[in-house]
N, C-alpha and C. Protein backbone atom coordinates (compact mmCIF):
# COMPACT_ATOMS: atom_id res chain seq x y z
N UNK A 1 0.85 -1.18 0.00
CA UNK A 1 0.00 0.00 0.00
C UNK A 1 0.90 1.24 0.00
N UNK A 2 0.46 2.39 -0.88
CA UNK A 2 1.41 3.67 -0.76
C UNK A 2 1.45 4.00 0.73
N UNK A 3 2.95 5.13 1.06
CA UNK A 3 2.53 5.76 1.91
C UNK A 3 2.05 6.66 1.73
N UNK A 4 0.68 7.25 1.84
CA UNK A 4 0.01 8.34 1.70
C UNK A 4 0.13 9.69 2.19
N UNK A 5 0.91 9.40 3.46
CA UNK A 5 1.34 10.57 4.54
C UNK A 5 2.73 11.20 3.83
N UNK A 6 3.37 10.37 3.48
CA UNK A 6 5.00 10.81 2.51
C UNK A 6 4.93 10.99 1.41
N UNK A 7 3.88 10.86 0.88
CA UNK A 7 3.14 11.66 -0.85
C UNK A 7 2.92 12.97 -0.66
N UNK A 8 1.66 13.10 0.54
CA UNK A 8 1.07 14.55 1.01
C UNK A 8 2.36 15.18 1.31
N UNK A 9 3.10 15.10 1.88
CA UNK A 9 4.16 15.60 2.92
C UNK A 9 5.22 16.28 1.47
N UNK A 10 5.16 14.99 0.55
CA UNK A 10 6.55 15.65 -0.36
C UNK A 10 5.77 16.60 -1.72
N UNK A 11 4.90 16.49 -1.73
CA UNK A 11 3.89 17.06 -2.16
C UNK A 11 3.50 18.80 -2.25
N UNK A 12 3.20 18.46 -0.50
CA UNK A 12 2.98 19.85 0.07
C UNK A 12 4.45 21.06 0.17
N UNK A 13 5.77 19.67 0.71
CA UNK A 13 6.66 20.58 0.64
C UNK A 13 7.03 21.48 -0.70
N UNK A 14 7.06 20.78 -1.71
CA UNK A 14 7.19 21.11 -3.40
C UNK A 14 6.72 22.05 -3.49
N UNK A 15 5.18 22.59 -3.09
CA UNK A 15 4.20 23.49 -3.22
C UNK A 15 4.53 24.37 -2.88
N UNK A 16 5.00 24.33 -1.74
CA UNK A 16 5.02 25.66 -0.45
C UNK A 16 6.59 26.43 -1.37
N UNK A 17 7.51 25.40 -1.59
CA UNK A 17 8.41 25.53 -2.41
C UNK A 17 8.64 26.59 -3.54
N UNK A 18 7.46 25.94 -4.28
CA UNK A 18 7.33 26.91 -5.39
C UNK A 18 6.70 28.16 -5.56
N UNK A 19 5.76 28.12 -4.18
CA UNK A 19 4.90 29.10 -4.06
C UNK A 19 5.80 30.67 -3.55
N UNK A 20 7.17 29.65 -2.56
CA UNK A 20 8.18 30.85 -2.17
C UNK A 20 8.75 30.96 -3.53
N UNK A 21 9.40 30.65 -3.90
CA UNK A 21 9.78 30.67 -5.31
C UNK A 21 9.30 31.82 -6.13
N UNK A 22 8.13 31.51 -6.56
CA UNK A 22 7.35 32.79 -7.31
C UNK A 22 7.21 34.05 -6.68
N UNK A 23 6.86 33.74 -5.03
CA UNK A 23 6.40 35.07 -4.05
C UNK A 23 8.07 35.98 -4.46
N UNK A 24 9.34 34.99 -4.14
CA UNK A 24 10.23 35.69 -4.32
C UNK A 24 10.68 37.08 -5.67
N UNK A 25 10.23 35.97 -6.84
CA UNK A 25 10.77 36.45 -8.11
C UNK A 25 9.71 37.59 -8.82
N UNK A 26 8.37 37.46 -7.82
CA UNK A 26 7.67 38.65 -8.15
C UNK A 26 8.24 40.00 -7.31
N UNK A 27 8.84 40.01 -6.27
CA UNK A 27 9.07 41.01 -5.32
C UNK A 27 10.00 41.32 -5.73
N UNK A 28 11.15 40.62 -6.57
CA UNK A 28 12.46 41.64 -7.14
C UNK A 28 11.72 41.81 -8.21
N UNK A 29 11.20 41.61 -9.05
CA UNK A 29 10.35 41.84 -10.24
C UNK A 29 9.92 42.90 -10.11
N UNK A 30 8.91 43.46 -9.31
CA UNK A 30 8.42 44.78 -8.74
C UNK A 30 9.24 45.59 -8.29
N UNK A 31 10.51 45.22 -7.18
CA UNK A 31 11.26 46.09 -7.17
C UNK A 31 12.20 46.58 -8.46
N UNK A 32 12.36 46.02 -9.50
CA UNK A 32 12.70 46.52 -10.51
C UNK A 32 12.26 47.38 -11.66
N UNK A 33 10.74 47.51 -11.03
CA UNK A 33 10.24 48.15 -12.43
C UNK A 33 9.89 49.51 -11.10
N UNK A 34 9.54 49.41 -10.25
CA UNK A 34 9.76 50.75 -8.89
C UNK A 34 11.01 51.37 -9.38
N UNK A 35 12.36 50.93 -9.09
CA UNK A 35 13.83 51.26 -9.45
C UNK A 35 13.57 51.85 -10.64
N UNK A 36 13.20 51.49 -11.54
CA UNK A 36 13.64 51.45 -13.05
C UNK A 36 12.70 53.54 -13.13
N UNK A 37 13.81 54.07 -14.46
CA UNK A 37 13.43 55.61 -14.69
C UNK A 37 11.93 55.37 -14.94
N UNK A 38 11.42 56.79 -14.82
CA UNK A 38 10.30 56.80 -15.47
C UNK A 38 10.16 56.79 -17.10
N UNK A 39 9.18 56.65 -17.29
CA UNK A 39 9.69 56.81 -18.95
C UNK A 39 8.95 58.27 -19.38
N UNK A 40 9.53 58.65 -20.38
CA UNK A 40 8.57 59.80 -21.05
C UNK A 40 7.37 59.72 -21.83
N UNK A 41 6.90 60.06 -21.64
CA UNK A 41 5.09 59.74 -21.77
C UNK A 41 4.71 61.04 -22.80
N UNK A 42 4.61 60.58 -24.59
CA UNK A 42 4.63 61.42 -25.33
C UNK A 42 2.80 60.77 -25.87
N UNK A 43 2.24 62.16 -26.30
CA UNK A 43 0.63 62.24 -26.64
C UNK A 43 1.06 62.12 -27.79
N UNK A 44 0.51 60.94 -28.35
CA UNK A 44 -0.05 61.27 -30.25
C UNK A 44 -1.17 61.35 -30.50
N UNK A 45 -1.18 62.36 -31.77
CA UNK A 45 -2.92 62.25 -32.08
C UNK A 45 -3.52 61.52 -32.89
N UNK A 46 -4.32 61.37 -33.12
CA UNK A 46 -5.31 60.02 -34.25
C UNK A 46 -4.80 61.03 -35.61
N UNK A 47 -4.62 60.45 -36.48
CA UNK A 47 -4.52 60.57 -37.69
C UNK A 47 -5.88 60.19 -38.56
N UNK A 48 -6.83 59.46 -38.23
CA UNK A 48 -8.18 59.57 -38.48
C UNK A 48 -8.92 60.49 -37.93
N UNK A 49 -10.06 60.67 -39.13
CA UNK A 49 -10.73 61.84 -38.58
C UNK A 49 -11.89 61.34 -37.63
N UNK A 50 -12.69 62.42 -37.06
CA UNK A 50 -13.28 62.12 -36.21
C UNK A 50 -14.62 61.65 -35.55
N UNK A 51 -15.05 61.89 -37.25
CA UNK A 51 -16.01 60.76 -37.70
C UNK A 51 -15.92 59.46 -37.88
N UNK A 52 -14.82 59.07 -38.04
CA UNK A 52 -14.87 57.12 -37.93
C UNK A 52 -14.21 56.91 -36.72
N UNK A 53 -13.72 57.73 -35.90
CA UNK A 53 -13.50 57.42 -34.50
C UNK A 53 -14.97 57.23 -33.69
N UNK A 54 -15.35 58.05 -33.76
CA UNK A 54 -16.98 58.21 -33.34
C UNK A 54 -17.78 56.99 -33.47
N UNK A 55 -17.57 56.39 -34.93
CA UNK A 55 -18.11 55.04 -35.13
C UNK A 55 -17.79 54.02 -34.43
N UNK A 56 -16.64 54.22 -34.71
CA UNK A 56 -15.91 52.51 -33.69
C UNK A 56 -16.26 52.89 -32.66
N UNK A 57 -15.88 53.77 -31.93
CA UNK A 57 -16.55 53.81 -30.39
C UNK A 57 -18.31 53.20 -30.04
N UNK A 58 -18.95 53.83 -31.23
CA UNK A 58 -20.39 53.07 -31.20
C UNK A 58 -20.18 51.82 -31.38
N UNK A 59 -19.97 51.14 -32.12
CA UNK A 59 -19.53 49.69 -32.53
C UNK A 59 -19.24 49.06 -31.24
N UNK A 60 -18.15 49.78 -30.98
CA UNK A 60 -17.67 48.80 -29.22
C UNK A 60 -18.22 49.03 -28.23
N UNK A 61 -18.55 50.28 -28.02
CA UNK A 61 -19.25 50.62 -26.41
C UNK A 61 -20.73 50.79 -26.67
């Protein structure tokens, strides 16, 4: 018969494992894009006019 208790057990450890794992690689992940410059944030304008903008917006919303 399996042991069932040393399945759960190696199982759960793996989990908890990976779960630090990810918790880790998201928190330098975030601290890197915090760190990281801002970027410059440039406006473009539609090059369509503003009558078929108007449309698609009906269309979708």
């Amino acid at each position: 018969m399996p042991d069932y208790q040393a399945m759960y057990y190696q199982l759960f450890n793996a989990q908890t494992d990976a779960i630090r794992v990810l918790q880790t690689a998201q928190k330098k992940t975030e601290q890197m894009y915090i760190d990281s410059p801002k970027p410059d944030i440039v406006l473009l304008s539609s090059k369509a006019p503003k009558e078929s903008i108007n449309l698609i917006s009906c269309k979708i919303g």
